[in-house]
PDB file of N, CA and C in Angstrom:
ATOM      1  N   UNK A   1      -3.535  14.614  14.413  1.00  0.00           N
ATOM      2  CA  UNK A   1      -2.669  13.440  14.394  1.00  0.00           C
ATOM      3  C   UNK A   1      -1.961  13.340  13.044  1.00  0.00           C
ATOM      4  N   UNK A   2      -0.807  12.644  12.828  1.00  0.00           N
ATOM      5  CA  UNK A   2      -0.219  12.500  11.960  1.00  0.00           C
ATOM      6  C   UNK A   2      -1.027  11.589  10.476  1.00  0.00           C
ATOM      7  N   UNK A   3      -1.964  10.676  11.088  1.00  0.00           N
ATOM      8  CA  UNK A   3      -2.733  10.067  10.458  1.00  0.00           C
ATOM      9  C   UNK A   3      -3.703  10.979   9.615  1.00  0.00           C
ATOM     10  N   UNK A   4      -4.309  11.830  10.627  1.00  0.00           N
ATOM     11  CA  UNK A   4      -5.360  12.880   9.775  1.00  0.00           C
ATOM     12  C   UNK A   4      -4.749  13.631   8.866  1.00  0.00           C
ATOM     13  N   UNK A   5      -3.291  14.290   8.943  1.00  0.00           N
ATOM     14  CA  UNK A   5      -2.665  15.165   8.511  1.00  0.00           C
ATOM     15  C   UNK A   5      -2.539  14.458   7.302  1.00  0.00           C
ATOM     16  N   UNK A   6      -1.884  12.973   7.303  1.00  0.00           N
ATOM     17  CA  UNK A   6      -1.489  12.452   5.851  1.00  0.00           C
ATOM     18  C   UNK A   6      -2.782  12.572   5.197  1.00  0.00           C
ATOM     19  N   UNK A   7      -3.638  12.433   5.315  1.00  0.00           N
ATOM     20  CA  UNK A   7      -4.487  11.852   4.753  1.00  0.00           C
ATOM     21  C   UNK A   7      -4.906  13.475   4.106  1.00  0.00           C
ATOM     22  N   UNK A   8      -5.121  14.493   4.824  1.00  0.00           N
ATOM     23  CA  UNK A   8      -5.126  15.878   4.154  1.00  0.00           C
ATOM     24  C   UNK A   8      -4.070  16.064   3.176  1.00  0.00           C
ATOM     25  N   UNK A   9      -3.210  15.897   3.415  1.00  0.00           N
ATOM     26  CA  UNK A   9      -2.267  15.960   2.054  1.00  0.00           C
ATOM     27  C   UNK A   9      -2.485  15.324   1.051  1.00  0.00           C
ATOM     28  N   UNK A  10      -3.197  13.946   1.417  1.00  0.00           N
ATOM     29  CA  UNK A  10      -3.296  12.977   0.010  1.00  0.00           C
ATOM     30  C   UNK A  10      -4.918  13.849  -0.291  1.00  0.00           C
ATOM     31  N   UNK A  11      -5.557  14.035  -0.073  1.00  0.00           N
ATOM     32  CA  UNK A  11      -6.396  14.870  -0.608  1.00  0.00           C
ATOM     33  C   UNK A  11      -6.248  16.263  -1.286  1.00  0.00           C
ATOM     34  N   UNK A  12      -5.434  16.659  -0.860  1.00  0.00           N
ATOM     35  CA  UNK A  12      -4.925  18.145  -1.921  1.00  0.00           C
ATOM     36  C   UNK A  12      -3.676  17.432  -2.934  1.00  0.00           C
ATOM     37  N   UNK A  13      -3.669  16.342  -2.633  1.00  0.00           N
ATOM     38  CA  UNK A  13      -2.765  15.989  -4.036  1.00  0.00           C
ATOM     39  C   UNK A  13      -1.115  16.054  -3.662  1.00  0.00           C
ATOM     40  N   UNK A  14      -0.688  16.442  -1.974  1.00  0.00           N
ATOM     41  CA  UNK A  14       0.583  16.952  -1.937  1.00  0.00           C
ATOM     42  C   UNK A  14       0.887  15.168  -1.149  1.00  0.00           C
ATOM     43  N   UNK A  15       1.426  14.496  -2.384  1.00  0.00           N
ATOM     44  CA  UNK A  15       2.152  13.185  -2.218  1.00  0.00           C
ATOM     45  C   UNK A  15       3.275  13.417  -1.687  1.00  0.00           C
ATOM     46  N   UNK A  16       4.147  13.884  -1.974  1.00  0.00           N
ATOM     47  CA  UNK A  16       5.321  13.923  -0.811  1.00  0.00           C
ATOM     48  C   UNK A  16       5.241  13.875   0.533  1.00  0.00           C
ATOM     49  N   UNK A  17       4.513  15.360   0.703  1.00  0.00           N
ATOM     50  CA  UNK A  17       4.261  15.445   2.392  1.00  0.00           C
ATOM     51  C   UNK A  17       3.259  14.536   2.884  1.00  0.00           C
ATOM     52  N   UNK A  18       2.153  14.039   1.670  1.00  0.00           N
ATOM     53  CA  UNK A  18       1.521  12.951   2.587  1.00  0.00           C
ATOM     54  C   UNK A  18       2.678  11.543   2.901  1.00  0.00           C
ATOM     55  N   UNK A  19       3.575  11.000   1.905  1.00  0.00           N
ATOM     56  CA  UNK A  19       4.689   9.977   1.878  1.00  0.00           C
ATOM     57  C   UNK A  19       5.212  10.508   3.541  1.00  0.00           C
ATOM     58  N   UNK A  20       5.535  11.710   3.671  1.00  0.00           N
ATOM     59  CA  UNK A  20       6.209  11.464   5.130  1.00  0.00           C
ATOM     60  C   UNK A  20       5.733  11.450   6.113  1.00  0.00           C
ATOM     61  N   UNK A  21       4.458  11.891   6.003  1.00  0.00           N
ATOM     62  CA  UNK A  21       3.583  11.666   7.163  1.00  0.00           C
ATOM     63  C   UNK A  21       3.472  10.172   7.466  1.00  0.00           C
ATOM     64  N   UNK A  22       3.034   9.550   6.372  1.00  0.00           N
ATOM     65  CA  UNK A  22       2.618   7.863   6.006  1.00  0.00           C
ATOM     66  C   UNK A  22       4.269   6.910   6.911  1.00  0.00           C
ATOM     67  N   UNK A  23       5.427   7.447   6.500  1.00  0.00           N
ATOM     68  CA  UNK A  23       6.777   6.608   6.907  1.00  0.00           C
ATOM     69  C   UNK A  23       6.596   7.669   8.185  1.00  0.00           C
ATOM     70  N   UNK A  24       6.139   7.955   9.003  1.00  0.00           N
ATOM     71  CA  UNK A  24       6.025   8.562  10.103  1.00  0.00           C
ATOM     72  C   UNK A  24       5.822   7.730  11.055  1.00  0.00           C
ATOM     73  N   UNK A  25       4.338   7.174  10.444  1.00  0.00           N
ATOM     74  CA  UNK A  25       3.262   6.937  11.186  1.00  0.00           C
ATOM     75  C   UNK A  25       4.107   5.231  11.531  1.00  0.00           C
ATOM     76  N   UNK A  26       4.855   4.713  10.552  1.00  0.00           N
ATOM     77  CA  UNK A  26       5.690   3.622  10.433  1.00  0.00           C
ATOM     78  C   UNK A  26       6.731   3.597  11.503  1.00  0.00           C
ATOM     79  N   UNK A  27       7.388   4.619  11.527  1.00  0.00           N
ATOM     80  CA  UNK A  27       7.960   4.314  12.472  1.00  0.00           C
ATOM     81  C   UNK A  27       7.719   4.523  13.926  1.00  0.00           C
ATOM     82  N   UNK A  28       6.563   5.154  14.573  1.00  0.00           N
ATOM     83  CA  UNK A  28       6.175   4.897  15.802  1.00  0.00           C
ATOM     84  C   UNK A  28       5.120   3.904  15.813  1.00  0.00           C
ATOM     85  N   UNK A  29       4.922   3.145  14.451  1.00  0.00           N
ATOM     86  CA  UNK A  29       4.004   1.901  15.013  1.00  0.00           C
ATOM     87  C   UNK A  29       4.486   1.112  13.526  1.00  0.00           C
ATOM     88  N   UNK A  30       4.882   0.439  13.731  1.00  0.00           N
ATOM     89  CA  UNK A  30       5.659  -0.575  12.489  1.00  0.00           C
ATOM     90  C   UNK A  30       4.996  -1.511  11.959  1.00  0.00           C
ATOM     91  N   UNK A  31       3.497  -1.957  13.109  1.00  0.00           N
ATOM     92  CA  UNK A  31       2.180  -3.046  12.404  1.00  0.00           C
ATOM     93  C   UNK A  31       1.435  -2.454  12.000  1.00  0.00           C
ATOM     94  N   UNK A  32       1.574  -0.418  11.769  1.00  0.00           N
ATOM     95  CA  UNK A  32       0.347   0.054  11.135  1.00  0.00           C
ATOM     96  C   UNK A  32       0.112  -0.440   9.791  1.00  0.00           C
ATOM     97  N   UNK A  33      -0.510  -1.248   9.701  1.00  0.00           N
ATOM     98  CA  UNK A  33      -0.650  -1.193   8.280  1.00  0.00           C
ATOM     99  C   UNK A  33      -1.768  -0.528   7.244  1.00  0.00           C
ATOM    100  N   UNK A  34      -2.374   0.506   7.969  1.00  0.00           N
ATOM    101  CA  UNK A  34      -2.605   1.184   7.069  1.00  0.00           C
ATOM    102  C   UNK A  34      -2.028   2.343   6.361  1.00  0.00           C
ATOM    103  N   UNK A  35      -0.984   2.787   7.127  1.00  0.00           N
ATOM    104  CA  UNK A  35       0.048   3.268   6.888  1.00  0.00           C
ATOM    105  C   UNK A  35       0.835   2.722   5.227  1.00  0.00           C
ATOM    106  N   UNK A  36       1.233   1.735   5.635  1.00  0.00           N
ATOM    107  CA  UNK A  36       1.875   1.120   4.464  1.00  0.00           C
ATOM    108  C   UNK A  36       0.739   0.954   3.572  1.00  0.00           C
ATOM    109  N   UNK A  37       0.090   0.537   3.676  1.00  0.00           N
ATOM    110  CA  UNK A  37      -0.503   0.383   2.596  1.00  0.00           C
ATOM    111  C   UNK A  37      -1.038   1.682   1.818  1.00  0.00           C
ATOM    112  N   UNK A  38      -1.252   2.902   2.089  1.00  0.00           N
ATOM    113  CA  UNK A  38      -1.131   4.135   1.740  1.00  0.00           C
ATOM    114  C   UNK A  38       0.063   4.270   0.995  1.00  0.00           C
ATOM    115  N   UNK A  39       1.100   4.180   1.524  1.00  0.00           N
ATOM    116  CA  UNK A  39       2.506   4.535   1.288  1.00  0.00           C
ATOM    117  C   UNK A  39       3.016   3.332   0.038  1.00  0.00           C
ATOM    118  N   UNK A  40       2.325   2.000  -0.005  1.00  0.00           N
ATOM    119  CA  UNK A  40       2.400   1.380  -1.162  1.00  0.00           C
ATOM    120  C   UNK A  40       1.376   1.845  -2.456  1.00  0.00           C
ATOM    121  N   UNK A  41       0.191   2.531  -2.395  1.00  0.00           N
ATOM    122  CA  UNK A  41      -0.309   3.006  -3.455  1.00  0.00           C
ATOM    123  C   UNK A  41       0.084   4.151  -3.597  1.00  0.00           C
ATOM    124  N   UNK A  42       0.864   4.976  -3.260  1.00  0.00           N
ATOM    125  CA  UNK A  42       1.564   6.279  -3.201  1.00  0.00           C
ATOM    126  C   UNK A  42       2.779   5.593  -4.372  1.00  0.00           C
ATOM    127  N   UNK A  43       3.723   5.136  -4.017  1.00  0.00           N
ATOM    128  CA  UNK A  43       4.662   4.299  -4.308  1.00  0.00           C
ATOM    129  C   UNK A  43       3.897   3.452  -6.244  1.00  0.00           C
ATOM    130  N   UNK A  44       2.931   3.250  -5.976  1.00  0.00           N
ATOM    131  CA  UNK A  44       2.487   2.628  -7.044  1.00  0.00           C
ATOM    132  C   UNK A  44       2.145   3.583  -8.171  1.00  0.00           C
ATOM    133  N   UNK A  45       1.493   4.326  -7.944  1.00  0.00           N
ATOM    134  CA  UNK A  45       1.375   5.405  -8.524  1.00  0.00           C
ATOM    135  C   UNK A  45       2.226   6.420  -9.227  1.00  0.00           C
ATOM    136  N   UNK A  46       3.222   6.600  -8.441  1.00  0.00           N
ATOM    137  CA  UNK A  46       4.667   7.249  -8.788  1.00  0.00           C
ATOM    138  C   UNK A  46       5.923   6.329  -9.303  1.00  0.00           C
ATOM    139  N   UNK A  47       5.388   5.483  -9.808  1.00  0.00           N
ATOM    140  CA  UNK A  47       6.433   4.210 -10.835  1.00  0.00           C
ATOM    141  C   UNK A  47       7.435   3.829  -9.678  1.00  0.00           C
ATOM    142  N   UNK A  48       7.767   3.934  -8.688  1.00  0.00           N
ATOM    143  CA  UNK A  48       8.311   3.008  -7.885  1.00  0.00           C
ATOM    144  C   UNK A  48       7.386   1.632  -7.455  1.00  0.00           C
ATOM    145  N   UNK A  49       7.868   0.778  -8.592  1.00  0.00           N
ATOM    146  CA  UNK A  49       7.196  -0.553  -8.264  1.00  0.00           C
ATOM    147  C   UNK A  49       7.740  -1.108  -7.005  1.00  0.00           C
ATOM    148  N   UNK A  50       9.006  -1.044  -7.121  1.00  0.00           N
ATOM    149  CA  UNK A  50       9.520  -2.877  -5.864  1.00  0.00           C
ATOM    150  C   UNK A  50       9.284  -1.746  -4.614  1.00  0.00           C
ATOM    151  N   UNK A  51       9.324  -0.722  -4.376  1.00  0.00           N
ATOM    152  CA  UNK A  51       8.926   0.252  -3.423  1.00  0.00           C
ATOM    153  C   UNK A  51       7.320  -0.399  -2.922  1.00  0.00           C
ATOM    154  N   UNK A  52       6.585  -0.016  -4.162  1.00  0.00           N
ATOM    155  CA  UNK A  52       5.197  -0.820  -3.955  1.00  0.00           C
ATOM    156  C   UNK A  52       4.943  -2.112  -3.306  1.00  0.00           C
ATOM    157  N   UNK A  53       5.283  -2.457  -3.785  1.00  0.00           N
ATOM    158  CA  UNK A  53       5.311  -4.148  -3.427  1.00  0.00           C
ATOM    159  C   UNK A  53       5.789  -4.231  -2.101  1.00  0.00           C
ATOM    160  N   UNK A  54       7.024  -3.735  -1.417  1.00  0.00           N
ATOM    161  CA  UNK A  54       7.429  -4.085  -0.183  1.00  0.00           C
ATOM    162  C   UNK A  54       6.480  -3.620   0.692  1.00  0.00           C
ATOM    163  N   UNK A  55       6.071  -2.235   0.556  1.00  0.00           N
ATOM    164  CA  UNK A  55       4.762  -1.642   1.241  1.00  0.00           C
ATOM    165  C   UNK A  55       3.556  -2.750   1.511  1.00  0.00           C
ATOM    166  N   UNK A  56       3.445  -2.641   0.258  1.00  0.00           N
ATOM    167  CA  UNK A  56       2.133  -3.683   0.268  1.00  0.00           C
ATOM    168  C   UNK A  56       1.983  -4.891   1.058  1.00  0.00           C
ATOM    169  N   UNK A  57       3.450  -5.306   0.788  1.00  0.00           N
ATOM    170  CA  UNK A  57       3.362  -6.731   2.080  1.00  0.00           C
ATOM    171  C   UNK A  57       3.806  -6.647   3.177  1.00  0.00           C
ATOM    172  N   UNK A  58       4.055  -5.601   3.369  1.00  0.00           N
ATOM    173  CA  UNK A  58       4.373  -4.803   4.987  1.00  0.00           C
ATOM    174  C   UNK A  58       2.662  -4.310   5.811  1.00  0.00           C
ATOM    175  N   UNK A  59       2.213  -4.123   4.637  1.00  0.00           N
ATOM    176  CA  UNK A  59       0.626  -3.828   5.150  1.00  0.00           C
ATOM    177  C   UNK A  59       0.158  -5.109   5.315  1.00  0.00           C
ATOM    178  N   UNK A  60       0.305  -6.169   4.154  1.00  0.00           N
ATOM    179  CA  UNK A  60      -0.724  -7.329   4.115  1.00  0.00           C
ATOM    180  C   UNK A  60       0.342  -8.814   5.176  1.00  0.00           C
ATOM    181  N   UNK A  61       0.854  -8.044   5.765  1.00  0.00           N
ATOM    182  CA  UNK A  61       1.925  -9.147   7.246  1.00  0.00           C
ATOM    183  C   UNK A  61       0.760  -8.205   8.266  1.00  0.00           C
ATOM    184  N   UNK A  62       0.678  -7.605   8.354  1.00  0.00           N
ATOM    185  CA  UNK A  62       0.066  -6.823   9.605  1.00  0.00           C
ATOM    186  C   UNK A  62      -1.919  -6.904   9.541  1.00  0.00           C
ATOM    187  N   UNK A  63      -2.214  -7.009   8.133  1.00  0.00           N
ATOM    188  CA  UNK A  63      -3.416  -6.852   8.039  1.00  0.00           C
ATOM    189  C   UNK A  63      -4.040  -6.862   6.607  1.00  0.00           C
ATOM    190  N   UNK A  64      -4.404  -8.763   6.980  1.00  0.00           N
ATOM    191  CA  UNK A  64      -4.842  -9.225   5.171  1.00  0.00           C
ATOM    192  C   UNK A  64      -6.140  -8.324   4.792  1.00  0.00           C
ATOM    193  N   UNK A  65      -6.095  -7.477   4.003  1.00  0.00           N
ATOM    194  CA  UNK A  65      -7.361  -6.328   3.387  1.00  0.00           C
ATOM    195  C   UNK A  65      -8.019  -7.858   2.791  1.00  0.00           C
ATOM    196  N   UNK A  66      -9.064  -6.987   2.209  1.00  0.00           N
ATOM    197  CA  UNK A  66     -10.141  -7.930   1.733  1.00  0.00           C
ATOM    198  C   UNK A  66      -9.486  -8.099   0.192  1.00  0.00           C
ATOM    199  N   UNK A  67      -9.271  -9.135  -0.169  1.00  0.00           N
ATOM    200  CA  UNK A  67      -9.262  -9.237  -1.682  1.00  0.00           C
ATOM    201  C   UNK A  67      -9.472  -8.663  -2.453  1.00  0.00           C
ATOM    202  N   UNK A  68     -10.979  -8.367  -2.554  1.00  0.00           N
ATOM    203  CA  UNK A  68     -11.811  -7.488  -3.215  1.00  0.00           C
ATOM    204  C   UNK A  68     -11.120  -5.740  -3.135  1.00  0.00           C
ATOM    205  N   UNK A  69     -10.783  -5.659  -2.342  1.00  0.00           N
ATOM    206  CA  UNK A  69     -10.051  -4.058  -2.009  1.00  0.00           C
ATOM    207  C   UNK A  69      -9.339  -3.818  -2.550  1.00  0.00           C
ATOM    208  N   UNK A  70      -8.035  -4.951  -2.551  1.00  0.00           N
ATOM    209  CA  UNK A  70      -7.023  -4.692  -3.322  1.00  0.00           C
ATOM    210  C   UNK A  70      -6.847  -4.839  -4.682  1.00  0.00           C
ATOM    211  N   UNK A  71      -7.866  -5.865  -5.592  1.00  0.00           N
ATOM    212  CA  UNK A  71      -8.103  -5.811  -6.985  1.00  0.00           C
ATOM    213  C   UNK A  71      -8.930  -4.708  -7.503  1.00  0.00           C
ATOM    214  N   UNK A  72      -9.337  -3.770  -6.508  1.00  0.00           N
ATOM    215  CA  UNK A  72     -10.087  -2.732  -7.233  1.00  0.00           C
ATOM    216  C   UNK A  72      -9.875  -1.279  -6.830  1.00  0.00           C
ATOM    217  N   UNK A  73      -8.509  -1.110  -6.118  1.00  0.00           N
ATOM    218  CA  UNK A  73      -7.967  -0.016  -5.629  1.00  0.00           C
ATOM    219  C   UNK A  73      -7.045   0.199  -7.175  1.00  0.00           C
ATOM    220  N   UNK A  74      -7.196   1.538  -7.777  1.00  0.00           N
ATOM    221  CA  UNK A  74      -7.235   2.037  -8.711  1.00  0.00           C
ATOM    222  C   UNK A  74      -5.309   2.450  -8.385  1.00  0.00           C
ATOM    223  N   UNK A  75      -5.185   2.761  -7.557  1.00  0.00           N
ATOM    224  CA  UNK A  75      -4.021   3.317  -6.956  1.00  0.00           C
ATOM    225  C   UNK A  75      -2.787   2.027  -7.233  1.00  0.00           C
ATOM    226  N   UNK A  76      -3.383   0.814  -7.173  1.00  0.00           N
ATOM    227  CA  UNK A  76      -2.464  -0.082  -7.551  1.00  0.00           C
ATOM    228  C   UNK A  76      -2.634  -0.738  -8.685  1.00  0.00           C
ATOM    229  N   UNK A  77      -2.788  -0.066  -9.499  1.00  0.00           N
ATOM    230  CA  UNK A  77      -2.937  -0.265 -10.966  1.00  0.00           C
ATOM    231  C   UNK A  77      -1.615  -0.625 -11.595  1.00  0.00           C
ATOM    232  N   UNK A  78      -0.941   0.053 -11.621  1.00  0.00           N
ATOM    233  CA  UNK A  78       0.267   0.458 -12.062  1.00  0.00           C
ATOM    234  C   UNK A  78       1.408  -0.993 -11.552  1.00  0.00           C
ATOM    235  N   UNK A  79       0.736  -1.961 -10.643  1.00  0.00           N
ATOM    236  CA  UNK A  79       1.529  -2.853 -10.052  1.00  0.00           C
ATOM    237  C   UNK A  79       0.932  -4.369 -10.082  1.00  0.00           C
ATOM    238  N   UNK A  80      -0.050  -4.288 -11.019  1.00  0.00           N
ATOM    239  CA  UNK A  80      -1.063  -5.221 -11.017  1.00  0.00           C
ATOM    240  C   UNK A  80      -0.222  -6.211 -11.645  1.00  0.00           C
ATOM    241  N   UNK A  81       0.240  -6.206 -12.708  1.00  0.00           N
ATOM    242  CA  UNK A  81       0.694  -6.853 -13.730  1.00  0.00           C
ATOM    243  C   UNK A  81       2.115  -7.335 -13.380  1.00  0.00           C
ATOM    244  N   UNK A  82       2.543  -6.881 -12.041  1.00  0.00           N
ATOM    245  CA  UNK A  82       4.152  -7.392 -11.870  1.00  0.00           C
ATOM    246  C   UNK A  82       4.105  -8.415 -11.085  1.00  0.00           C
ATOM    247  N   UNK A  83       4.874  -9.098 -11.750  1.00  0.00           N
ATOM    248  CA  UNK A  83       5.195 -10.437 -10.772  1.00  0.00           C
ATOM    249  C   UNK A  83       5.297 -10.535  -9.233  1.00  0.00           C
ATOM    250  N   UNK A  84       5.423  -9.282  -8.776  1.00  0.00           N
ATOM    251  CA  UNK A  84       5.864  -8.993  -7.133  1.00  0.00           C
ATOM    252  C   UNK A  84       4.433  -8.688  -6.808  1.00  0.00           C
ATOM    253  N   UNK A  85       3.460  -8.397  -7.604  1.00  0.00           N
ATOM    254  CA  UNK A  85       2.070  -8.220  -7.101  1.00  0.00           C
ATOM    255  C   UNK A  85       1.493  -9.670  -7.008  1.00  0.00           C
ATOM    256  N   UNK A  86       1.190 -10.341  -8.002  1.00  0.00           N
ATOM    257  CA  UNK A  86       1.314 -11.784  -8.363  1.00  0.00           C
ATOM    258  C   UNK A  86       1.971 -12.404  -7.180  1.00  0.00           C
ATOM    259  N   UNK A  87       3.195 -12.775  -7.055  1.00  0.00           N
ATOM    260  CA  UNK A  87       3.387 -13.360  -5.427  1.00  0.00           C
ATOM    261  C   UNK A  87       2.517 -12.906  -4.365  1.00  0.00           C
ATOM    262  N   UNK A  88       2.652 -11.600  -3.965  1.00  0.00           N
ATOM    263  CA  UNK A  88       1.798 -11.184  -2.697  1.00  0.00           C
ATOM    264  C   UNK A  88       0.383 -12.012  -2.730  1.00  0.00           C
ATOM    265  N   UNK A  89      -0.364 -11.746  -4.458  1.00  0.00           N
ATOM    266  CA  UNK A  89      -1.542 -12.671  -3.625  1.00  0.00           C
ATOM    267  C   UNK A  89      -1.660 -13.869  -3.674  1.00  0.00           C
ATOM    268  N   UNK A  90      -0.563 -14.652  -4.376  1.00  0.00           N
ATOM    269  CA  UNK A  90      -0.571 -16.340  -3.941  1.00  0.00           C
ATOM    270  C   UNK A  90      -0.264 -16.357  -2.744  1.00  0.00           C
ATOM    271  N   UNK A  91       0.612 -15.658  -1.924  1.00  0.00           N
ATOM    272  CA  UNK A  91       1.123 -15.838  -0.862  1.00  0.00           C
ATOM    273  C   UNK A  91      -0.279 -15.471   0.135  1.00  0.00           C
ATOM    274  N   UNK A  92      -0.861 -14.036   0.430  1.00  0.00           N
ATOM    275  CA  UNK A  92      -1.988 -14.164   0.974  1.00  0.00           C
ATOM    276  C   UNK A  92      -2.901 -14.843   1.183  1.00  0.00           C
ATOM    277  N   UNK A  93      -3.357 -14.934  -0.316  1.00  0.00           N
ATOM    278  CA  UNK A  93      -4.985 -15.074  -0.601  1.00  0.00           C
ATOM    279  C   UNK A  93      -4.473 -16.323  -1.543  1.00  0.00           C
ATOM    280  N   UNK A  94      -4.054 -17.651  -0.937  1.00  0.00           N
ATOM    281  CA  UNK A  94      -3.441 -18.717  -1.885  1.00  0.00           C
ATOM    282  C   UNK A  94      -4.905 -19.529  -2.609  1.00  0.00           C
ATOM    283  N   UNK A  95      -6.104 -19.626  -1.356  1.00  0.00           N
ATOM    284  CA  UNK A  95      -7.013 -20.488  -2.183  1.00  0.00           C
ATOM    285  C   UNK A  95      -7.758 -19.399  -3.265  1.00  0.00           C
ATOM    286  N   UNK A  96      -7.841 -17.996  -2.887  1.00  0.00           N
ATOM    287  CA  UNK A  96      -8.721 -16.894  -3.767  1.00  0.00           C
ATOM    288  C   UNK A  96      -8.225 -16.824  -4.790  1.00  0.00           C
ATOM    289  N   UNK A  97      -6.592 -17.018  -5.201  1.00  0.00           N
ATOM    290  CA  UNK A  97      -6.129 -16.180  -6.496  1.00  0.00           C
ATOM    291  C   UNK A  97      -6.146 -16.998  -7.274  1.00  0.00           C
ATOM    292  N   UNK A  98      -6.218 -15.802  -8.507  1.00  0.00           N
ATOM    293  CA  UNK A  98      -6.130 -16.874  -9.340  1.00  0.00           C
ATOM    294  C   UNK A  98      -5.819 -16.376 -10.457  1.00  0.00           C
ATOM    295  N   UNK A  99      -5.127 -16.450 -11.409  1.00  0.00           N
ATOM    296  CA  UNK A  99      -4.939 -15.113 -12.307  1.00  0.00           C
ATOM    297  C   UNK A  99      -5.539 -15.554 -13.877  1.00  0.00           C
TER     298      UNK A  99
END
C-alpha cells in the first residue's frame, strides 16, 4: 500500500519519495489524517514552516492527536515556537494549552 511504502521511505531517510507517497495518500482520502500529519513533520523538519502548520491542521480537523504527542514529537520542533503552531493548539486543545 501506499501507506506502507511511505512509511519505508521515511525510514531509509528518502523524504521526498516518502512526501509523495504521504500527498498521495491525501488525495484518495482527504480525512487521512495521518497522512498529513506525516507530511506536516516532513514539512517541519525541512524549514517549510506555513507548509507545516497547514498540514498539521489538516491532520488535527480530521483527528485531534493526543496533546501529549504533539508536544513531544521531535519532528515538530522546528515549528514549536511559531505563532501558527501556537494558534493550532489554542484552537484544538483551548482548555489544555497553555504556553
Amino acid at each position: 500500500s501506499r501507506d506502507s511504502l511511505a512509511h519505508i521511505y521515511l525510514k531509509q531517510k528518502r523524504w521526498k519519495e516518502a512526501e509523495v507517497q504521504f500527498l498521495e495518500l491525501t488525495l484518495y482520502n482527504p480525512a487521512y489524517a495521518p497522512a498529513w500529519y506525516r507530511l506536516a513533520c516532513l514539512a517541519s523538519v525541512n524549514g517549510r514552516h506555513d507548509k507545516a502548520i497547514e498540514h498539521l491542521e489538516k491532520s488535527l480537523m480530521n483527528d485531534k492527536k493526543n496533546l501529549r504527542s504533539l508536544q513531544n514529537d521531535h519532528a515538530l520542533d522546528p515549528i514549536r515556537t511559531t505563532d501558527g503552531y501556537k494558534a493550532l493548539l489554542k484552537k484544538y486543545y483551548p482548555d489544555e494549552f497553555k504556553e
